[in-house]
C-alpha atoms as a PDB file:
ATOM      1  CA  UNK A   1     -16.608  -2.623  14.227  1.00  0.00           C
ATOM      2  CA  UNK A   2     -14.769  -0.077  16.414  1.00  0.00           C
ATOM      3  CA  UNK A   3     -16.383   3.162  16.938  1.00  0.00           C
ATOM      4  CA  UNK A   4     -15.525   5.176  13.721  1.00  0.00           C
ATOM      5  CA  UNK A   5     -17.642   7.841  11.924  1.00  0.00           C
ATOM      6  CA  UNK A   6     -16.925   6.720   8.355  1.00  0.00           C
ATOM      7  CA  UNK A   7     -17.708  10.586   8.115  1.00  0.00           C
ATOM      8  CA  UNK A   8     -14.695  11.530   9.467  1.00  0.00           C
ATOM      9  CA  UNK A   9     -12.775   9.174   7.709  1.00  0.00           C
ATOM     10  CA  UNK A  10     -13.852  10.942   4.271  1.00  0.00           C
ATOM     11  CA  UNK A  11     -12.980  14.385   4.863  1.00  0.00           C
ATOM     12  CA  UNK A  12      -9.472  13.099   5.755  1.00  0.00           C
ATOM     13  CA  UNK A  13      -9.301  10.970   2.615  1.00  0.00           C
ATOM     14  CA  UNK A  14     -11.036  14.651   0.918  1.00  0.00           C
ATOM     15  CA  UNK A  15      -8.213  17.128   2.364  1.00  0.00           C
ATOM     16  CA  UNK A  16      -5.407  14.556   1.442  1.00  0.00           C
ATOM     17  CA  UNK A  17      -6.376  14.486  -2.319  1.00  0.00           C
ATOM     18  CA  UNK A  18      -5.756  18.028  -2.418  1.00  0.00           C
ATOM     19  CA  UNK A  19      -2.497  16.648  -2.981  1.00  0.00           C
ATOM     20  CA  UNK A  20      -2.632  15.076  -6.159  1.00  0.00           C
ATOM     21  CA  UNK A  21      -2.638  18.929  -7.662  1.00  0.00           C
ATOM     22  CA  UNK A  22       0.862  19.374  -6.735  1.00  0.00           C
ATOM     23  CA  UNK A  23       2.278  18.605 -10.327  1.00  0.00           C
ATOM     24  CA  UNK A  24       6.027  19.156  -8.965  1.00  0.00           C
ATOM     25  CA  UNK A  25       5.609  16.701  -6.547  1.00  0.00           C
ATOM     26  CA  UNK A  26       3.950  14.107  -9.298  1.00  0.00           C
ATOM     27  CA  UNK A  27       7.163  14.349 -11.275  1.00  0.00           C
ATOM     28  CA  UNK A  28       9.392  13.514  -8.483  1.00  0.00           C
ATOM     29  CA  UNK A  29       9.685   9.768  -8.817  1.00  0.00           C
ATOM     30  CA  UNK A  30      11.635   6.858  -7.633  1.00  0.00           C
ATOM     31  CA  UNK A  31      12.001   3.549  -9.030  1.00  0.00           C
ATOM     32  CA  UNK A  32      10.803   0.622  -6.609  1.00  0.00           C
ATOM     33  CA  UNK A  33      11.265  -2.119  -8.676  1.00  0.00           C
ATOM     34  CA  UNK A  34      10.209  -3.105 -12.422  1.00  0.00           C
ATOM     35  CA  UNK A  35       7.535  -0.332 -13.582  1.00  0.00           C
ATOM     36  CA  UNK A  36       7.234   0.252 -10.031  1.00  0.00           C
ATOM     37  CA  UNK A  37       7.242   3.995  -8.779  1.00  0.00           C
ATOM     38  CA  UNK A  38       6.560   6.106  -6.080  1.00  0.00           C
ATOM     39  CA  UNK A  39       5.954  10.185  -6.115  1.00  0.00           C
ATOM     40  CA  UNK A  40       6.093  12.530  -3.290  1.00  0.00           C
ATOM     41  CA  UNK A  41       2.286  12.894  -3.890  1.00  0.00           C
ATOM     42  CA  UNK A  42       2.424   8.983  -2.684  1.00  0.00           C
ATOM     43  CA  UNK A  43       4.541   9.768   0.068  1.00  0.00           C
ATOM     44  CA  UNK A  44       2.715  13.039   1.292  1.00  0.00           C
ATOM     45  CA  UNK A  45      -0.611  11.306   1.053  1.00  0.00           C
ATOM     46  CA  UNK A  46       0.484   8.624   3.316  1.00  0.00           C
ATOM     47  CA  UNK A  47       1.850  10.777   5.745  1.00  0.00           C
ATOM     48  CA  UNK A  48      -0.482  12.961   5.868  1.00  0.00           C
ATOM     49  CA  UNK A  49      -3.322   9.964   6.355  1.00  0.00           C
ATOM     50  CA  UNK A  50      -0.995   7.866   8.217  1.00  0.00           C
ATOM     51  CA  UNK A  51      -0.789  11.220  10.878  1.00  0.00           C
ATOM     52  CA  UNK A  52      -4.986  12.096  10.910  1.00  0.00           C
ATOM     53  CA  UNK A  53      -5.715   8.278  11.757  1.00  0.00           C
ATOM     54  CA  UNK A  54      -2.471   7.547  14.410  1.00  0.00           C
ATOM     55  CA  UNK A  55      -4.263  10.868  15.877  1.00  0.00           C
ATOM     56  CA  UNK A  56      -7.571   9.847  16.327  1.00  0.00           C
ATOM     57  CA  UNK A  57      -6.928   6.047  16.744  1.00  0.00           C
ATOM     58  CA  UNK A  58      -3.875   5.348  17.855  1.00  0.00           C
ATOM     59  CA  UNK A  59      -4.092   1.902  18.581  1.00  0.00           C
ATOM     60  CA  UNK A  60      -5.049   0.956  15.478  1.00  0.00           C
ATOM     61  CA  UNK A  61      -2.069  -0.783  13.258  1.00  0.00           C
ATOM     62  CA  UNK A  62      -1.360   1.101   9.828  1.00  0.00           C
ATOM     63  CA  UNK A  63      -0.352  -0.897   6.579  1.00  0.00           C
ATOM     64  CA  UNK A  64       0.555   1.525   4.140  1.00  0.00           C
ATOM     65  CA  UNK A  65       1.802   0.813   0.471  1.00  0.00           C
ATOM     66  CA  UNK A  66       5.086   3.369   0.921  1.00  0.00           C
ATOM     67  CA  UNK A  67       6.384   1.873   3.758  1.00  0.00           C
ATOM     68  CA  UNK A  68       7.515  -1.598   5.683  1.00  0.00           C
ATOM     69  CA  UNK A  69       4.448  -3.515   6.930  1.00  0.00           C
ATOM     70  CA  UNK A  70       6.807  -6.548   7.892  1.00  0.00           C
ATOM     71  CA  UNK A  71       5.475  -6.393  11.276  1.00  0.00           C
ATOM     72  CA  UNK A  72       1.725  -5.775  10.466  1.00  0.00           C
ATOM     73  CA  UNK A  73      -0.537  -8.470  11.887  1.00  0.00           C
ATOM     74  CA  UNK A  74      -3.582  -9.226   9.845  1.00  0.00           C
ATOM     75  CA  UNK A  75      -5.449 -10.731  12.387  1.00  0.00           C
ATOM     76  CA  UNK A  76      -5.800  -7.533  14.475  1.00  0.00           C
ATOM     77  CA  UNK A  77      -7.455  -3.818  13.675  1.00  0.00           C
ATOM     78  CA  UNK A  78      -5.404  -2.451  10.586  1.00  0.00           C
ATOM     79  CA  UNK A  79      -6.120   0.449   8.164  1.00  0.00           C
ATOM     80  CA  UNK A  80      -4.952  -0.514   4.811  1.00  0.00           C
ATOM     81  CA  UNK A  81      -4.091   2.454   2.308  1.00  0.00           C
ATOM     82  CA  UNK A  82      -2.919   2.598  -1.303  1.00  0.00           C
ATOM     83  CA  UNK A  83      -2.549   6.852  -0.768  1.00  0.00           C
ATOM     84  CA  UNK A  84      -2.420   6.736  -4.665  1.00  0.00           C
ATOM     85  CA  UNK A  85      -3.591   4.120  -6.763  1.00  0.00           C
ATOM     86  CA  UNK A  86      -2.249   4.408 -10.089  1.00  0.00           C
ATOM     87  CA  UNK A  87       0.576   6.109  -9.959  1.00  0.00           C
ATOM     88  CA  UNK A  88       1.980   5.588 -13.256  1.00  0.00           C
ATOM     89  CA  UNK A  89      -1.605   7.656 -14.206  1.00  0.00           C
ATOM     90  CA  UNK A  90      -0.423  10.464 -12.150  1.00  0.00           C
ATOM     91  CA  UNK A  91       3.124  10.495 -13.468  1.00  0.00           C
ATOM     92  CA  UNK A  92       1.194  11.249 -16.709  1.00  0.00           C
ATOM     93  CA  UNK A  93      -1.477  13.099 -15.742  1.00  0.00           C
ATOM     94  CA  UNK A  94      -3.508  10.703 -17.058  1.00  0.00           C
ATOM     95  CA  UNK A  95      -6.276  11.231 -14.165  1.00  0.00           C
ATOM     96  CA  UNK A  96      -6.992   7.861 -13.185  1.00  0.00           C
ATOM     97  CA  UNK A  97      -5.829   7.411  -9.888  1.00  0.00           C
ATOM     98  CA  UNK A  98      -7.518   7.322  -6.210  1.00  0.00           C
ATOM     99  CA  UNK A  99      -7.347   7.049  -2.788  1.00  0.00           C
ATOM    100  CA  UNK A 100      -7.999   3.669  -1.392  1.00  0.00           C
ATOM    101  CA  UNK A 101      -8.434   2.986   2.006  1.00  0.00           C
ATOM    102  CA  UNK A 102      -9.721   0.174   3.852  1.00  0.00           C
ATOM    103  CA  UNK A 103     -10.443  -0.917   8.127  1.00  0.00           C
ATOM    104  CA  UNK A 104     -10.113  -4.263   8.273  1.00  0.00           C
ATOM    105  CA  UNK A 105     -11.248  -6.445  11.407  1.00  0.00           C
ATOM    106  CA  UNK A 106     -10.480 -10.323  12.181  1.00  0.00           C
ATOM    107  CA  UNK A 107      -8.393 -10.352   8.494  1.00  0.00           C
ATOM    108  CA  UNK A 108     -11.659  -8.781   6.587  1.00  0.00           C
ATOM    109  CA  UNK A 109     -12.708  -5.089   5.234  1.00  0.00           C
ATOM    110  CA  UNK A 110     -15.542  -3.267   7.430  1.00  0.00           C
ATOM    111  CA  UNK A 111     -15.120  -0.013   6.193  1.00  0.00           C
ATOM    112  CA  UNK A 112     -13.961   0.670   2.887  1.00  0.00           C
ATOM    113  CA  UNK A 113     -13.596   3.915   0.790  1.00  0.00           C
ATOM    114  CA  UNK A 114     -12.209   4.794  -2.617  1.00  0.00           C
ATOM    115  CA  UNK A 115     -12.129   8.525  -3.623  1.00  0.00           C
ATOM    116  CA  UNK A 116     -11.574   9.839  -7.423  1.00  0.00           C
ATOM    117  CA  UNK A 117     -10.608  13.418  -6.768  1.00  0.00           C
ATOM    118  CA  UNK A 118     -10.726  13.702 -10.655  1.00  0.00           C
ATOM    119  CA  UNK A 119     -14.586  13.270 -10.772  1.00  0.00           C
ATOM    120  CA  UNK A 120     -15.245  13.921  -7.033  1.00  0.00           C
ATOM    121  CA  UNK A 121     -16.368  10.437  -6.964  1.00  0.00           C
ATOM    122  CA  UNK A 122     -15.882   8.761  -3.105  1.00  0.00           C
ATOM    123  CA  UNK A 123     -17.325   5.623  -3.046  1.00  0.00           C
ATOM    124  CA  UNK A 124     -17.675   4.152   0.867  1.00  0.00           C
ATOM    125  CA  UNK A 125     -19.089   0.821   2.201  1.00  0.00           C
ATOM    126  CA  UNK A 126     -19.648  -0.342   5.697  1.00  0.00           C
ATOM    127  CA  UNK A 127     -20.038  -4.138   6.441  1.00  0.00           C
ATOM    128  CA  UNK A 128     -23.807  -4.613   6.509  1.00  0.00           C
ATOM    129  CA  UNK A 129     -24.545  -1.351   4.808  1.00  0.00           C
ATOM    130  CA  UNK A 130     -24.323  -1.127   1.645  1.00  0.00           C
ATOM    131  CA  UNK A 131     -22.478   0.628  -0.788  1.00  0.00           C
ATOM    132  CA  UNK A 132     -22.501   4.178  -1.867  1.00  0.00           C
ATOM    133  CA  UNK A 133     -21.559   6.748  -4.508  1.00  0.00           C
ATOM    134  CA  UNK A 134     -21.559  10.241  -2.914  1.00  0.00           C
ATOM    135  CA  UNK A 135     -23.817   8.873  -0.366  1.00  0.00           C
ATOM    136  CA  UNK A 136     -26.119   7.418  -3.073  1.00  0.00           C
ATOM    137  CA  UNK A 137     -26.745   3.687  -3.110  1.00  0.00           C
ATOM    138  CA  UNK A 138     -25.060   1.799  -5.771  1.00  0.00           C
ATOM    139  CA  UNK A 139     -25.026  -1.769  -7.080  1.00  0.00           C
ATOM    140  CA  UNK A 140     -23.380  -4.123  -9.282  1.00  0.00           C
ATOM    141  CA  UNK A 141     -24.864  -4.902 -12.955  1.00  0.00           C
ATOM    142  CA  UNK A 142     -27.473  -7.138 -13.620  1.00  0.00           C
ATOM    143  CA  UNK A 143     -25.142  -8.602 -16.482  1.00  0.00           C
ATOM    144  CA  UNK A 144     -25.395 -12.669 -16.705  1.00  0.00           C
ATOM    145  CA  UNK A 145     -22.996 -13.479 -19.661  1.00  0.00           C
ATOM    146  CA  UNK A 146     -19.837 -12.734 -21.043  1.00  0.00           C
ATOM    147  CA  UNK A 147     -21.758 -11.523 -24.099  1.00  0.00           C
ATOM    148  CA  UNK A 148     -23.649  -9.123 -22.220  1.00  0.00           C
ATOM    149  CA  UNK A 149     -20.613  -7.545 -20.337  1.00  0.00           C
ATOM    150  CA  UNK A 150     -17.629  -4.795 -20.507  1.00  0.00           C
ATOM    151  CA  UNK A 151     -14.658  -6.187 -18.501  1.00  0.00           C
ATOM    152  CA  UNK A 152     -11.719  -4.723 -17.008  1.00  0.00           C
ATOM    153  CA  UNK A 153      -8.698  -6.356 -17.101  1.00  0.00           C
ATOM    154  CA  UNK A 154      -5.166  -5.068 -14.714  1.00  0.00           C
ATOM    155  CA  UNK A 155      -2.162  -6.032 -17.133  1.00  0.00           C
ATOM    156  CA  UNK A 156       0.134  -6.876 -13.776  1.00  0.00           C
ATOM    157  CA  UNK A 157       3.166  -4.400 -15.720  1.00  0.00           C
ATOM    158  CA  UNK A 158       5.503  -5.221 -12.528  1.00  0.00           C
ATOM    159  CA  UNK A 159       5.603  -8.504 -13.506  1.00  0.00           C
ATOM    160  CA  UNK A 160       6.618  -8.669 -17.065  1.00  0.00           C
ATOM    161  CA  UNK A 161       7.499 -12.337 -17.740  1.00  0.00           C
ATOM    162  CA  UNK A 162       3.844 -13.140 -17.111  1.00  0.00           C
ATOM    163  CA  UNK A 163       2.670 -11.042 -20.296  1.00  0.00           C
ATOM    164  CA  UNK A 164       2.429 -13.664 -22.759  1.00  0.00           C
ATOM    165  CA  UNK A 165       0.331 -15.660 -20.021  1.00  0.00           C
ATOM    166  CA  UNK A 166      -2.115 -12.836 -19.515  1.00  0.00           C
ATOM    167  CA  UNK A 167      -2.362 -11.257 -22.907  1.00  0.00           C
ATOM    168  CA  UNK A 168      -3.036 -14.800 -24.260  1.00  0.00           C
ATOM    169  CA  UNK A 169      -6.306 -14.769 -21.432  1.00  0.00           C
ATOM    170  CA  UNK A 170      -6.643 -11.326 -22.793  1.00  0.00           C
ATOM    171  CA  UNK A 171      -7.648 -12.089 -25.758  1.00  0.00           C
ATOM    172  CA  UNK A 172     -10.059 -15.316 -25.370  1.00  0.00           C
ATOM    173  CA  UNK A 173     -11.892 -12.746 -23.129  1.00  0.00           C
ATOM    174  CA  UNK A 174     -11.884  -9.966 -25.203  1.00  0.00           C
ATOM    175  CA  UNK A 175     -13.522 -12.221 -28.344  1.00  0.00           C
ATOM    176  CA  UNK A 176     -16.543 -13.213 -25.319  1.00  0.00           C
ATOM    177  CA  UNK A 177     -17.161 -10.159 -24.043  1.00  0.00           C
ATOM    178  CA  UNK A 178     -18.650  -6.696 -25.400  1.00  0.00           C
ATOM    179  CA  UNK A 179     -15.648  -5.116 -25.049  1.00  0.00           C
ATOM    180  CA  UNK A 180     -12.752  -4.653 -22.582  1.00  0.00           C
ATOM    181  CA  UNK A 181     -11.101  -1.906 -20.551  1.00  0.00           C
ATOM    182  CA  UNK A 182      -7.582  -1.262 -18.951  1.00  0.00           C
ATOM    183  CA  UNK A 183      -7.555   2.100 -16.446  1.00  0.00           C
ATOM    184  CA  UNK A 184      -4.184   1.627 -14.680  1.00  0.00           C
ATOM    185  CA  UNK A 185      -6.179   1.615 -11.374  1.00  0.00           C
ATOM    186  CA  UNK A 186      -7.469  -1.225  -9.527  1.00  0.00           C
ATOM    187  CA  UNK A 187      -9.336   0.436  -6.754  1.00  0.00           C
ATOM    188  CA  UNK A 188     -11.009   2.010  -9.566  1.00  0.00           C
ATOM    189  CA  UNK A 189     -12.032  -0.623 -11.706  1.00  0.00           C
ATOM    190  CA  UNK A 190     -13.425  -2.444  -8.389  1.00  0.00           C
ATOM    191  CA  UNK A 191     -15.128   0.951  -7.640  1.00  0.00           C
ATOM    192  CA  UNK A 192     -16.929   0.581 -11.263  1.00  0.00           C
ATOM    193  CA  UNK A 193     -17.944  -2.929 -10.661  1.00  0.00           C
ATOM    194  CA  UNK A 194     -19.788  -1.940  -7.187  1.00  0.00           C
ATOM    195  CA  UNK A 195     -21.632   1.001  -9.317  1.00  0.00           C
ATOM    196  CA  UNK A 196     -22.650  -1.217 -12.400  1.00  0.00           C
ATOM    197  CA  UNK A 197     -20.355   0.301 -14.691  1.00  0.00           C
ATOM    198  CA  UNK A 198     -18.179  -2.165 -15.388  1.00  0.00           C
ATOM    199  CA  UNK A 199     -18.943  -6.519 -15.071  1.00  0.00           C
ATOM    200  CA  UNK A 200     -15.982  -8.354 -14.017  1.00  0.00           C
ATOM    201  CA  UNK A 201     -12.306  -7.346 -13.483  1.00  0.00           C
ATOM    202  CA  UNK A 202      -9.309 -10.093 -13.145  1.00  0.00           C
ATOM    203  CA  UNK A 203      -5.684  -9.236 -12.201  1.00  0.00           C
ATOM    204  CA  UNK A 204      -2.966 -11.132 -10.733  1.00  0.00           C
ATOM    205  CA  UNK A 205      -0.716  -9.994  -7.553  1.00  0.00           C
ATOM    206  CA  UNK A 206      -2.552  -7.009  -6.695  1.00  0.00           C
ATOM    207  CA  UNK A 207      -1.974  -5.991  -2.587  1.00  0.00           C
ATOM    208  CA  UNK A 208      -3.750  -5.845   0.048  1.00  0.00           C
ATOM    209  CA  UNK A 209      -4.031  -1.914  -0.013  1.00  0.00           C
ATOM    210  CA  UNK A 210      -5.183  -2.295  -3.451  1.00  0.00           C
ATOM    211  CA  UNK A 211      -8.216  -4.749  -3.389  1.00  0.00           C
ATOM    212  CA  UNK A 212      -9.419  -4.045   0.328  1.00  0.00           C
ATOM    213  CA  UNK A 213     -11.473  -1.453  -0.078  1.00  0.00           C
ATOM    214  CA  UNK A 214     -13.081  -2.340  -3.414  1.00  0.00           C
ATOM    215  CA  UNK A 215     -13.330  -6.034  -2.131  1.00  0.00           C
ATOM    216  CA  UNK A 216     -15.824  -4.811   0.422  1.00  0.00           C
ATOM    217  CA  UNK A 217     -17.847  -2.385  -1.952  1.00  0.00           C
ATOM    218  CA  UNK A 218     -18.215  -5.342  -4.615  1.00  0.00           C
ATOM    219  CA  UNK A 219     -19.430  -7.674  -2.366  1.00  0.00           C
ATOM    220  CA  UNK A 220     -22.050  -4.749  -0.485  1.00  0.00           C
ATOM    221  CA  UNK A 221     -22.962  -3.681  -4.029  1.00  0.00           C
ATOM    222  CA  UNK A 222     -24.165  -7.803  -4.374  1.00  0.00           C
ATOM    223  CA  UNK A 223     -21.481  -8.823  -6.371  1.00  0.00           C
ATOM    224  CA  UNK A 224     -18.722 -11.985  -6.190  1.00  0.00           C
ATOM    225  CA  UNK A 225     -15.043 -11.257  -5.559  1.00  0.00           C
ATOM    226  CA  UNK A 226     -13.036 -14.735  -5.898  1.00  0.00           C
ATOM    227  CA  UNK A 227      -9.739 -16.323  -6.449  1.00  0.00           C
ATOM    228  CA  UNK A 228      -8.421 -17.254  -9.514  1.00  0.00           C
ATOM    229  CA  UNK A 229      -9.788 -20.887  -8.700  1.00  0.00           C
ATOM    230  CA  UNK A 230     -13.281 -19.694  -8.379  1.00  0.00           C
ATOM    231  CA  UNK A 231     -13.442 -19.759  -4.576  1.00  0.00           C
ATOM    232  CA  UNK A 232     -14.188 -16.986  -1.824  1.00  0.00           C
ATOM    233  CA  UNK A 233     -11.267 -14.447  -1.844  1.00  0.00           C
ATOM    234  CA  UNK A 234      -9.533 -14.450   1.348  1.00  0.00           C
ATOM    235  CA  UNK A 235      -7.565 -11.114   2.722  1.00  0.00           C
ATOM    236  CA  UNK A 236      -3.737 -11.705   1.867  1.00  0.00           C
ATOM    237  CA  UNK A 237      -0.862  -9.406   1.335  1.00  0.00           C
ATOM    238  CA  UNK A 238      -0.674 -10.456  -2.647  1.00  0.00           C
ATOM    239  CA  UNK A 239      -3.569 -11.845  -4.196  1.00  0.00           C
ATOM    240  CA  UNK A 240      -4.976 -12.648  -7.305  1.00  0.00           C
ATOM    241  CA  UNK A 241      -8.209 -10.939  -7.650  1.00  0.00           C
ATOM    242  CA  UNK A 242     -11.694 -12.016  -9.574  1.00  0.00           C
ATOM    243  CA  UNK A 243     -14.607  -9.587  -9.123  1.00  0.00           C
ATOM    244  CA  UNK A 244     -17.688  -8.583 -10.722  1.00  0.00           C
ATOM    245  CA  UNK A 245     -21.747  -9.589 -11.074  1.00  0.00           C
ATOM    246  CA  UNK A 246     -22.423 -12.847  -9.525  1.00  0.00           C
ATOM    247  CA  UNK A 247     -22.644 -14.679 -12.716  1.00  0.00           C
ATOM    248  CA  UNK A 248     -19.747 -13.017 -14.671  1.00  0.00           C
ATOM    249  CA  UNK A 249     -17.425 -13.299 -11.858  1.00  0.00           C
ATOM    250  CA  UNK A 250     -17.599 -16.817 -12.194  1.00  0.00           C
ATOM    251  CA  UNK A 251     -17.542 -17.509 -15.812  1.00  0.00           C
ATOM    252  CA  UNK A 252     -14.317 -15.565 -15.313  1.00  0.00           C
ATOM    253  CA  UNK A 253     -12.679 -17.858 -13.017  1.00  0.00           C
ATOM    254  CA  UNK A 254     -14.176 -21.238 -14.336  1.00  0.00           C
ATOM    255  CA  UNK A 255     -13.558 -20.478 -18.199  1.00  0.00           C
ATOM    256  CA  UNK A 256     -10.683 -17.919 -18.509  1.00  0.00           C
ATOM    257  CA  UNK A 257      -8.599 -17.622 -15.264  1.00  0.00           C
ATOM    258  CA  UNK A 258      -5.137 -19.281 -15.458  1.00  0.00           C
END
């Protein structure tokens, strides 16, 4: 891994979620595409990541979610950032949206870190190191069975058509498990699974910027992330994302995934 102080990385990720305060900006929206929006607080947190990093590594590629990445190569050095996972939370003010940031090297996460500025949670991984919750160590559930297990499911609302689809794998899951959860943030469901708050997670066409990070906390926390056909996941700009405990991950994708 190139020479980065993940140390340094944090207090960037820190000063730029001083953003998300700026209620002004949070209301100042523009429509993407189906359900799809983007704030200023998006846009400033990009930039103002986007500018620290280009700084202090400048010959590192960026792949940001509020901006064209057509000509991002995912074979070399990339940082990948969603500057605000769930969005549609912050529109609201629902608080349940984060930073997620991820280095990836050779196609794969090394460095990964997810901050809640709503609970001053940051949640940081290095390949080979472990993963950690304010710089305590963290780990997936010991969870075995669907029975035994709270799962988080991500509802793909871009994609509309697919709802009867999903809501129909909803509900066989929901009857297995304890209970299930929908947070309108990816990064921090996958966050949850690497601290053993939550089992599994499943959604469908989730980016690159959204899964990277938490993909490498999962699978330092000891847990499974997968495809929907129960193998490894692979790095790709849309993917469809299992994750969880070991055992729960795939019971997802072997029983429920479709």
């Amino acid at each position: 891994m190139a020479n980065i102080n993940i140390s340094t990385i944090e207090s960037i990720v820190r000063e730029a979620a001083k953003l998300f305060a700026d209620r002004n900006a949070a209301h100042s929206t523009r429509e993407k595409g189906s359900c799809d929006y983007v704030t200023q607080v998006d846009e400033s947190v990009q930039n103002f990541i986007r500018t620290e990093l280009g700084n202090l590594y400048p010959d590192i590629q960026f792949l940001g979610e509020e901006q064209d990445n057509s000509m991002i190569d995912l074979s070399a050095p990339l940082w990948a950032l969603d500057p605000v996972d769930g969005t549609t939370n912050l529109i609201h003010d629902y608080r349940r949206s984060a930073i997620s940031l991820a280095l990836l090297e050779n196609g794969e996460p090394v460095m990964g870190i997810i901050y809640d500025p709503y609970l001053n949670e940051m949640f940081t991984a290095e390949k080979g190191k472990g993963s950690f919750l304010n710089g305590q160590p963290i780990h997936v559930s010991s969870a075995q069975t669907m029975a035994d297990s709270l799962i988080a499911i991500g509802t793909s609302p871009y994609l509309k058509d697919e709802a009867p689809a999903n809501f129909r794998m909803f509900e066989r899951i929901f009857t297995a498990c304890q209970d299930i959860r929908r947070s309108g943030s990816a990064a921090i469901d996958l966050a949850s699974i690497a601290a053993g708050r939550i089992d599994g997670f499943l959604e469908k066409y989730l980016h690159i910027w959204d899964y990277a990070a938490g993909t490498l906390l999962i699978r330092e926390a000891g847990g499974s992330v997968l495809e929907y056909d129960g193998t490894d996941f692979t790095m790709k700009m849309v993917g469809c994302v299992i994750a969880g405990t070991p055992a729960v991950a795939k019971l997802l994708a072997d029983e429920y995934a479709n």
